[in-house]
Protein backbone atom coordinates (compact mmCIF):
# COMPACT_ATOMS: atom_id res chain seq x y z
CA UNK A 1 147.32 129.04 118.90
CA UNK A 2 148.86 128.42 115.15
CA UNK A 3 152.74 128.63 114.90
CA UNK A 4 153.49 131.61 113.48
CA UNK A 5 154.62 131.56 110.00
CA UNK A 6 157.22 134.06 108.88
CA UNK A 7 157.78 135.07 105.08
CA UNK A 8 161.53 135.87 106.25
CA UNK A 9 164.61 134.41 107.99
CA UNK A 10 164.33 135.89 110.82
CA UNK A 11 165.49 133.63 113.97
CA UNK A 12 164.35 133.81 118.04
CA UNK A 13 167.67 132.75 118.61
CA UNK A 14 171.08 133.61 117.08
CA UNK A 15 174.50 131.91 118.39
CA UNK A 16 178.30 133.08 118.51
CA UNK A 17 179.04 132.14 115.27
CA UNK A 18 175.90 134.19 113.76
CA UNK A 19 177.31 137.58 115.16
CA UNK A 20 179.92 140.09 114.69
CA UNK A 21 181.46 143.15 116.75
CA UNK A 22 181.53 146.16 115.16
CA UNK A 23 182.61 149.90 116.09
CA UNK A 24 180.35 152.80 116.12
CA UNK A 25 178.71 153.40 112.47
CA UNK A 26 179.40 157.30 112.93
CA UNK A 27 182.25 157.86 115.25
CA UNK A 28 184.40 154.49 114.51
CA UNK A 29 184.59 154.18 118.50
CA UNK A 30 184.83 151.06 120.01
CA UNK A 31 184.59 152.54 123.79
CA UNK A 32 180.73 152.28 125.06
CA UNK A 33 178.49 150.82 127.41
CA UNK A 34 176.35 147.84 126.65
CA UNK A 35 172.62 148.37 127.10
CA UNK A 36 171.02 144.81 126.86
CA UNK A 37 171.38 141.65 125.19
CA UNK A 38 168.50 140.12 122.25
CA UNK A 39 167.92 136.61 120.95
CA UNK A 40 170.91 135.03 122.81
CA UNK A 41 174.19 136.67 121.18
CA UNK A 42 172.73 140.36 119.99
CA UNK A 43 174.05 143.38 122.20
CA UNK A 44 172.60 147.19 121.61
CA UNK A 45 175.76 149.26 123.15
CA UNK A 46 175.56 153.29 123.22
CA UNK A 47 178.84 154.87 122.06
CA UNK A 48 180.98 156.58 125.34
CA UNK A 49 182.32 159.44 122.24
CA UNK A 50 179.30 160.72 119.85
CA UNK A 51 176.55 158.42 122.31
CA UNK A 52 174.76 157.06 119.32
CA UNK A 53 173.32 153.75 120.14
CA UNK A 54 173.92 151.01 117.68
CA UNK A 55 173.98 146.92 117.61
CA UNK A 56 176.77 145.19 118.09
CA UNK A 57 177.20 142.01 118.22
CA UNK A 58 174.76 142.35 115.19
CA UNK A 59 173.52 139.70 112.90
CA UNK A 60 175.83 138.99 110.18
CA UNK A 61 174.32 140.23 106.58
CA UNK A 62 171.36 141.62 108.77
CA UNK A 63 170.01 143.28 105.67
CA UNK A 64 168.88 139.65 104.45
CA UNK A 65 166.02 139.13 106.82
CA UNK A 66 163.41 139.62 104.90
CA UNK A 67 164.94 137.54 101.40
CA UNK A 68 162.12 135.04 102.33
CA UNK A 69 160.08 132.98 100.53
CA UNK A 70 157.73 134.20 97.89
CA UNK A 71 155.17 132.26 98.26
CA UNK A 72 154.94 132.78 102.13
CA UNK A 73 154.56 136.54 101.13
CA UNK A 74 152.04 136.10 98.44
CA UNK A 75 150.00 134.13 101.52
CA UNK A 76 150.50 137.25 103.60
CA UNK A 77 149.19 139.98 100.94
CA UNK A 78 146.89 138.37 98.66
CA UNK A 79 144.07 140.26 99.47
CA UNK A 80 146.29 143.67 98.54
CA UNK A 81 146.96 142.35 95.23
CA UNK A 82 143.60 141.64 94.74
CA UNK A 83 142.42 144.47 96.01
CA UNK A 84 140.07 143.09 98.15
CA UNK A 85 141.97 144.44 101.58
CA UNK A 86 144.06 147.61 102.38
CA UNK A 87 148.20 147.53 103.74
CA UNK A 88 147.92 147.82 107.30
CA UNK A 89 150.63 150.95 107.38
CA UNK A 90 148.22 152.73 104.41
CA UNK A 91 147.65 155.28 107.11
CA UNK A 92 151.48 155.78 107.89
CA UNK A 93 152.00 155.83 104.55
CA UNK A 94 149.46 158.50 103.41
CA UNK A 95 151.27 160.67 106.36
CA UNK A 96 154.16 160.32 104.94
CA UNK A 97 153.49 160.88 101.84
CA UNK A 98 151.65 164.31 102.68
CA UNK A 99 154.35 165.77 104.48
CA UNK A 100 156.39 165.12 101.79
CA UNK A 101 154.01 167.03 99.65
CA UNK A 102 154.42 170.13 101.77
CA UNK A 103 157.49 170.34 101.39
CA UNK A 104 157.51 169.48 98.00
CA UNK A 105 153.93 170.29 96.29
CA UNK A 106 155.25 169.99 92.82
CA UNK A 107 155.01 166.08 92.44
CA UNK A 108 158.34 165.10 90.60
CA UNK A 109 160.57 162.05 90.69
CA UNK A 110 160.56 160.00 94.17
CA UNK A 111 163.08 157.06 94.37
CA UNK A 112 161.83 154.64 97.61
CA UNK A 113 164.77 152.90 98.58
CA UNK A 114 164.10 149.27 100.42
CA UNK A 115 160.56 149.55 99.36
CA UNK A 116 159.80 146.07 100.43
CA UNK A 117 156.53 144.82 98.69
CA UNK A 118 155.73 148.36 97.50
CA UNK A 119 153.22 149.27 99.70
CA UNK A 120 153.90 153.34 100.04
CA UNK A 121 155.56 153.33 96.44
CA UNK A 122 151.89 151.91 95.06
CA UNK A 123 150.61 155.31 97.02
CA UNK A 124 153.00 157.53 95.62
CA UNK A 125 152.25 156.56 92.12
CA UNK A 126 148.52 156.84 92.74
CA UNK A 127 149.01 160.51 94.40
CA UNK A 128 150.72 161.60 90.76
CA UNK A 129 154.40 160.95 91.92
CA UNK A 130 156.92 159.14 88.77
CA UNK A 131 157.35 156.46 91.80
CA UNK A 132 160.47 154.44 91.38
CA UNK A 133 162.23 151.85 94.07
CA UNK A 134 165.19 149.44 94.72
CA UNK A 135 164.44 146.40 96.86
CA UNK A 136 167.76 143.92 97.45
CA UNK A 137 165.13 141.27 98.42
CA UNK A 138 164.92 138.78 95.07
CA UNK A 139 161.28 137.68 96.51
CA UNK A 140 159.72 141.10 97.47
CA UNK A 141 161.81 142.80 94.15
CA UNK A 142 159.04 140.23 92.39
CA UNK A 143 156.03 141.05 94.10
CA UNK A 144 156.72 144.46 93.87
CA UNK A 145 157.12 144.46 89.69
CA UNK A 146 154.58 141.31 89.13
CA UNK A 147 151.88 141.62 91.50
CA UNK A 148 151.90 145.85 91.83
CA UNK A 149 153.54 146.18 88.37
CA UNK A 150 156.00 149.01 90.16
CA UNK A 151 159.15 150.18 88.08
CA UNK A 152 161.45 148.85 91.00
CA UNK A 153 165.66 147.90 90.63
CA UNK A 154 166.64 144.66 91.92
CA UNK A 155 169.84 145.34 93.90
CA UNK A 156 171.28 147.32 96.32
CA UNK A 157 171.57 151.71 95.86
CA UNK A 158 175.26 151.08 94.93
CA UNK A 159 174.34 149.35 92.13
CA UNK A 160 171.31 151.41 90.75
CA UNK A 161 172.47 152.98 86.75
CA UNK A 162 174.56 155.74 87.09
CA UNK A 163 171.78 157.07 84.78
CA UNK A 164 169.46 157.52 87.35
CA UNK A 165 172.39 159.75 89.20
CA UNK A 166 171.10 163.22 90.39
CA UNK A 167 167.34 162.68 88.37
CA UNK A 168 165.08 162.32 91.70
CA UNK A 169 162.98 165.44 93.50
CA UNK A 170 162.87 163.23 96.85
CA UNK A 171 164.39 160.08 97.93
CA UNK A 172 161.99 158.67 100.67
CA UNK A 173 163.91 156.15 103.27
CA UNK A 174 161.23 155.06 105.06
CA UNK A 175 161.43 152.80 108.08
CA UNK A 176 165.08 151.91 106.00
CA UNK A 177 167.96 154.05 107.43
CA UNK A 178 167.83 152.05 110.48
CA UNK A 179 168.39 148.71 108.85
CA UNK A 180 172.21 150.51 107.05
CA UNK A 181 175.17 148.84 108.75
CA UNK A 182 177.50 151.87 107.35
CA UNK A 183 174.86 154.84 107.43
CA UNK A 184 177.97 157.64 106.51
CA UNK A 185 178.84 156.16 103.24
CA UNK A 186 175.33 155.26 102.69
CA UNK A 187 174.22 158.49 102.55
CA UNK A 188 176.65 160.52 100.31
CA UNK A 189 175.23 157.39 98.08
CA UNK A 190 171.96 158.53 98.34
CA UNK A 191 173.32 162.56 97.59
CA UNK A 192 174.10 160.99 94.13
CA UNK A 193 170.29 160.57 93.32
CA UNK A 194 169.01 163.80 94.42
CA UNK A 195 168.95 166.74 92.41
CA UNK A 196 170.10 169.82 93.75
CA UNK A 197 167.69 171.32 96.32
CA UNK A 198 166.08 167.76 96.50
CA UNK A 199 164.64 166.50 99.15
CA UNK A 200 165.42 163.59 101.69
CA UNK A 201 162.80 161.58 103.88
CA UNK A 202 163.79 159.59 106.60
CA UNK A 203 161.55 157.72 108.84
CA UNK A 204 163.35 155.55 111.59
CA UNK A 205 161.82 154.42 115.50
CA UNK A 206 163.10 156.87 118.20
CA UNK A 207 165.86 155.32 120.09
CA UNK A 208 164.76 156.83 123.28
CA UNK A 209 161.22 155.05 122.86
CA UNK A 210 163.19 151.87 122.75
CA UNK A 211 165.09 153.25 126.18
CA UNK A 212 161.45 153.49 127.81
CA UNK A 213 160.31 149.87 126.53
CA UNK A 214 163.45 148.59 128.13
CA UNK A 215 163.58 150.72 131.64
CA UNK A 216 159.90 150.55 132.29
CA UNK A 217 158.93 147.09 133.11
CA UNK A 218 162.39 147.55 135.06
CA UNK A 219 160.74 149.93 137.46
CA UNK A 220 157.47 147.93 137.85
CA UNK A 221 159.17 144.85 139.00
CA UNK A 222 158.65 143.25 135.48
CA UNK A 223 161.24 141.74 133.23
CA UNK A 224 161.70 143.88 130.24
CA UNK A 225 160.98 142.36 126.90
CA UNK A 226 163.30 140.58 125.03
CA UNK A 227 162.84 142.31 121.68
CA UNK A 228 162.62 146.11 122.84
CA UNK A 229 165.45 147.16 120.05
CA UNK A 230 164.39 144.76 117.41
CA UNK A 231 168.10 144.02 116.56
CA UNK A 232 167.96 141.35 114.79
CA UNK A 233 167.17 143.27 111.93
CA UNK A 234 167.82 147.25 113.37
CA UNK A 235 171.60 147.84 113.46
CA UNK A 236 171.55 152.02 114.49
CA UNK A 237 168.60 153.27 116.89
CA UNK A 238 168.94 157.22 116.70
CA UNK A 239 167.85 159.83 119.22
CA UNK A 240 166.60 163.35 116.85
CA UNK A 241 169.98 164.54 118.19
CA UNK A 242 172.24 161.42 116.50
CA UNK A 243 169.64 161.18 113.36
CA UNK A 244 170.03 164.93 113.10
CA UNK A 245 174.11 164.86 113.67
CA UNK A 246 174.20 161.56 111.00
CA UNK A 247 172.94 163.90 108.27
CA UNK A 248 174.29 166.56 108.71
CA UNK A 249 177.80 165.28 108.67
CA UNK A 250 177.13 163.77 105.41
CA UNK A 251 176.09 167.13 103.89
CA UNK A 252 171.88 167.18 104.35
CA UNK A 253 170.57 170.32 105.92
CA UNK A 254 167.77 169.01 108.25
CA UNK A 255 164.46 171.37 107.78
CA UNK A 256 162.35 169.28 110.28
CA UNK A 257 162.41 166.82 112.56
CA UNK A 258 158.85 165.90 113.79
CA UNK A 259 156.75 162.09 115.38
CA UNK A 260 155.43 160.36 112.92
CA UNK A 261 151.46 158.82 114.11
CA UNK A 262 152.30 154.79 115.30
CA UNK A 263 152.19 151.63 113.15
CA UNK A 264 149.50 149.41 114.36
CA UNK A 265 150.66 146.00 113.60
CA UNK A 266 148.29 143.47 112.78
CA UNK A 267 147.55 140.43 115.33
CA UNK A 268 146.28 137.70 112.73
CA UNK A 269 149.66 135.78 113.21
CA UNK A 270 148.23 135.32 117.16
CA UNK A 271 144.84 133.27 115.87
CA UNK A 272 145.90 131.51 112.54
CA UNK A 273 149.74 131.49 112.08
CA UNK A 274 150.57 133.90 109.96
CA UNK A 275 151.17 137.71 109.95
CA UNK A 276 149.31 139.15 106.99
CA UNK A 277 149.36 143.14 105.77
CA UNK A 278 146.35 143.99 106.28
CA UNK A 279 144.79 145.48 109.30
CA UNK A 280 143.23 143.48 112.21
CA UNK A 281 140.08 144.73 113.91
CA UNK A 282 141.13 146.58 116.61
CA UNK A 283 139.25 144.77 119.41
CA UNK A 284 141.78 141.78 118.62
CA UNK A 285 144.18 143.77 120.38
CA UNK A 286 142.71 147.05 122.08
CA UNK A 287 145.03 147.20 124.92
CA UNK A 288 148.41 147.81 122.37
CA UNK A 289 146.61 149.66 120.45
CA UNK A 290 145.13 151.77 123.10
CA UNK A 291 148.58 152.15 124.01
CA UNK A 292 149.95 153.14 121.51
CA UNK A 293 147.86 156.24 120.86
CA UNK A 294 148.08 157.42 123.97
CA UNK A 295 152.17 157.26 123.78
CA UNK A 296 151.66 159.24 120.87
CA UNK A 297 149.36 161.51 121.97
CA UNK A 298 151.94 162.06 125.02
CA UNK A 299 155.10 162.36 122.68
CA UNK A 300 153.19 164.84 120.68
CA UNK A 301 153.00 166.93 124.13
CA UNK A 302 156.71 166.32 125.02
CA UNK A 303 157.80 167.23 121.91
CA UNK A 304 156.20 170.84 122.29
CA UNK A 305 157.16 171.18 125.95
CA UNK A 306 160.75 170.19 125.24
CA UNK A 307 161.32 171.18 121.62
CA UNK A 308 162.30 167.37 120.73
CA UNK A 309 161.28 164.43 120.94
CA UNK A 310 161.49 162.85 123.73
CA UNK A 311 161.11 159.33 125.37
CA UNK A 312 157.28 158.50 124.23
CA UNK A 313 157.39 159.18 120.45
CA UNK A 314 157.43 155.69 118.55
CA UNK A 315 158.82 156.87 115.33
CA UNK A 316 161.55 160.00 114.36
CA UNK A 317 160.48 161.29 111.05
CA UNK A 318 162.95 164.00 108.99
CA UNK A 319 162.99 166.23 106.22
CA UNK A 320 166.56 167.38 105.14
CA UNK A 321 167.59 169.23 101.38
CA UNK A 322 170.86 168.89 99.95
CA UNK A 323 172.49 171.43 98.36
C-alpha cells in the first residue's frame, strides 16, 4: 500500500510540549473524569459539573490542521474543479442544504463559516442562495476563490467587516462548531451576522456515537481504536442535550434537533496514497459502509423510541433562530 499523503498537518503522534490543559469550554470546570487518551498526549475528559465532554490536553492552535499545502489539495480535488467528478459529502450537503430550505424557503443571504474548499457553499450558490464564506486556511481560502470562484473572507469570524454585521438569513456551521476551542464567545460572534429571526445551522458528530466506538470493541474483547474522538482536530464532542444547552445559553432558541444521513469517506488514500474528495466505489469498502447505514438506520429508530438521539446516530444536526 502507498503512504498516505495528507494535504494538512495533521500528526499520528503529538508529544508534551504539543498540548495544553484546558477547563471546560461551557462551564469553566476543571473537575472531570478522563475518558481515553489519542495520538500519545491527547485526553477527551467529560466535565463532573455541566458533563459536556471536551479535549483536553488538546492540540495547541488545533484550528490549523488543515493550513496545508495547496498543491497537495489541488491533487486531492482536481477532478471537482474540473468538473469531471462529484465531492464525496455532495449528498450530506444537499441534506443539509434542504433542511435549511424548510425552514427557510425564501433563499436569502447564507454566510458558511469554515467552508473549507467550498464544497456545500458551491451548492448553495447553485440552489439560488447569495452564498458567502470565511475560511482561516490561506491554502483552502485560495481554492475556494480561484478554483470555485466563491466570494469567501480570508480570516477568522472575528475579523469579517463589521459591514457584513446582522446582513445574513442563515449562518450554516457545518461539521465547524466542533473544531471552536471557546464555543460561548464564539457564538454571540456569530449572533452579530444574523438578522433578526435568522437562522442558525449546526452540524457536529454525536458525542455519544463516539462513546459507542470507544466501549464497543471494549465489550468484544477488542482494543478500541485509537482515533474514536478524532481530537486532534475536535476540541468539544456534544450530546443533543450539551449542543442544545451550548446554544441556548448564548441566546439561540433551538427549533430542531434531528441525525443527519452518514458521511461516507472515500478509501482511495488505502490503494494509491492519497485521500481525494470524490467518492470511492462502494465495493472498495462495503463492510464500513454497510455499517454505517445500518447505524443510521438504527439511530433513526432510537431517536423516535427515545425522543433523542441516542448512542448510534453519527452526526447531531440543529436548527436554532435568534431573536
Amino acid at each position: 500500500m502507498t503512504e498516505y499523503e495528507r494535504g494538512g498537518t495533521q500528526k499520528d503522534e503529538y508529544a508534551d510540549d504539543e498540548v495544553v490543559h484546558v477547563a471546560c469550554p461551557m462551564c469553566g470546570s476543571d473537575d472531570g473524569e478522563t475518558l481515553c487518551m489519542e495520538r500519545g498526549a491527547i485526553g477527551v475528559r467529560q466535565c463532573a459539573s455541566c458533563l459536556l465532554i471536551y479535549t483536553s490536553p488538546r492540540v495547541k492552535e488545533s484550528q490549523k490542521a488543515y493550513w496545508g499545502d495547496y498543491d497537495k489539495y489541488v491533487a486531492e480535488a482536481r477532478l471537482i474543479f474540473t468538473g469531471r467528478a462529484s465531492h464525496h459529502r455532495d449528498p450530506n450537503y444537499v441534506e443539509e442544504l434542504e433542511l435549511i430550505e424548510r425552514h427557510r424557503p425564501t433563499k436569502g443571504r447564507l454566510l458558511d463559516v469554515g467552508c473549507n474548499m467550498g464544497m456545500l457553499l458551491r451548492l448553495a450558490r447553485s440552489r439560488g442562495w447569495d452564498a458567502v464564506g470565511v475560511e482561516p486556511s490561506p491554502a483552502l481560502h485560495r481554492l475556494a476563490t480561484d478554483e470555485l470562484e466563491l466570494d469567501v473572507y480570508n480570516c477568522f469570524l472575528d475579523d469579517v467587516p463589521e459591514t457584513e454585521h446582522g446582513s445574513f438569513d442563515v449562518v450554516a456551521l457545518s461539521d465547524v462548531f466542533e473544531h471552536i476551542p471557546q464555543p460561548r464567545p464564539f457564538l454571540k460572534t456569530v449572533a452579530r451576522f444574523i438578522r433578526p429571526g435568522g437562522l442558525l445551522y449546526v452540524k457536529v458528530p454525536n458525542a455519544r456515537w463516539n462513546q459507542l466506538k470507544q466501549r464497543l470493541p471494549q465489550l468484544i474483547g477488542l482494543t478500541p481504536s485509537g482515533n474514536a474522538w478524532d481530537s486532534y482536530e475536535r476540541v468539544v464532542h456534544y450530546s443533543e442535550e450539551t449542543l442544545r444547552a451550548m446554544l441556548e445559553t448564548a441566546g439561540f432558541q433551538v427549533q430542531d434537533i434531528s441525525i443527519a444521513r452518514p458521511v461516507q469517506v472515500p478509501v482511495w488514500h488505502e490503494y494509491v496514497g492519497q485521500y481525494f474528495q470524490y467518492p470511492s466505489p462502494w465495493v472498495l469498502d462495503w463492510r464500513r459502509h454497510l455499517a454505517r447505514q445500518v447505524f443510521h438506520l438504527v439511530g433513526l429508530a432510537e431517536h423516535r423510541v427515545r425522543g433523542d438521539a441516542g448512542y448510534a446516530a453519527p452526526n447531531l444536526v440543529a436548527i436554532a433562530q435568534l431573536f
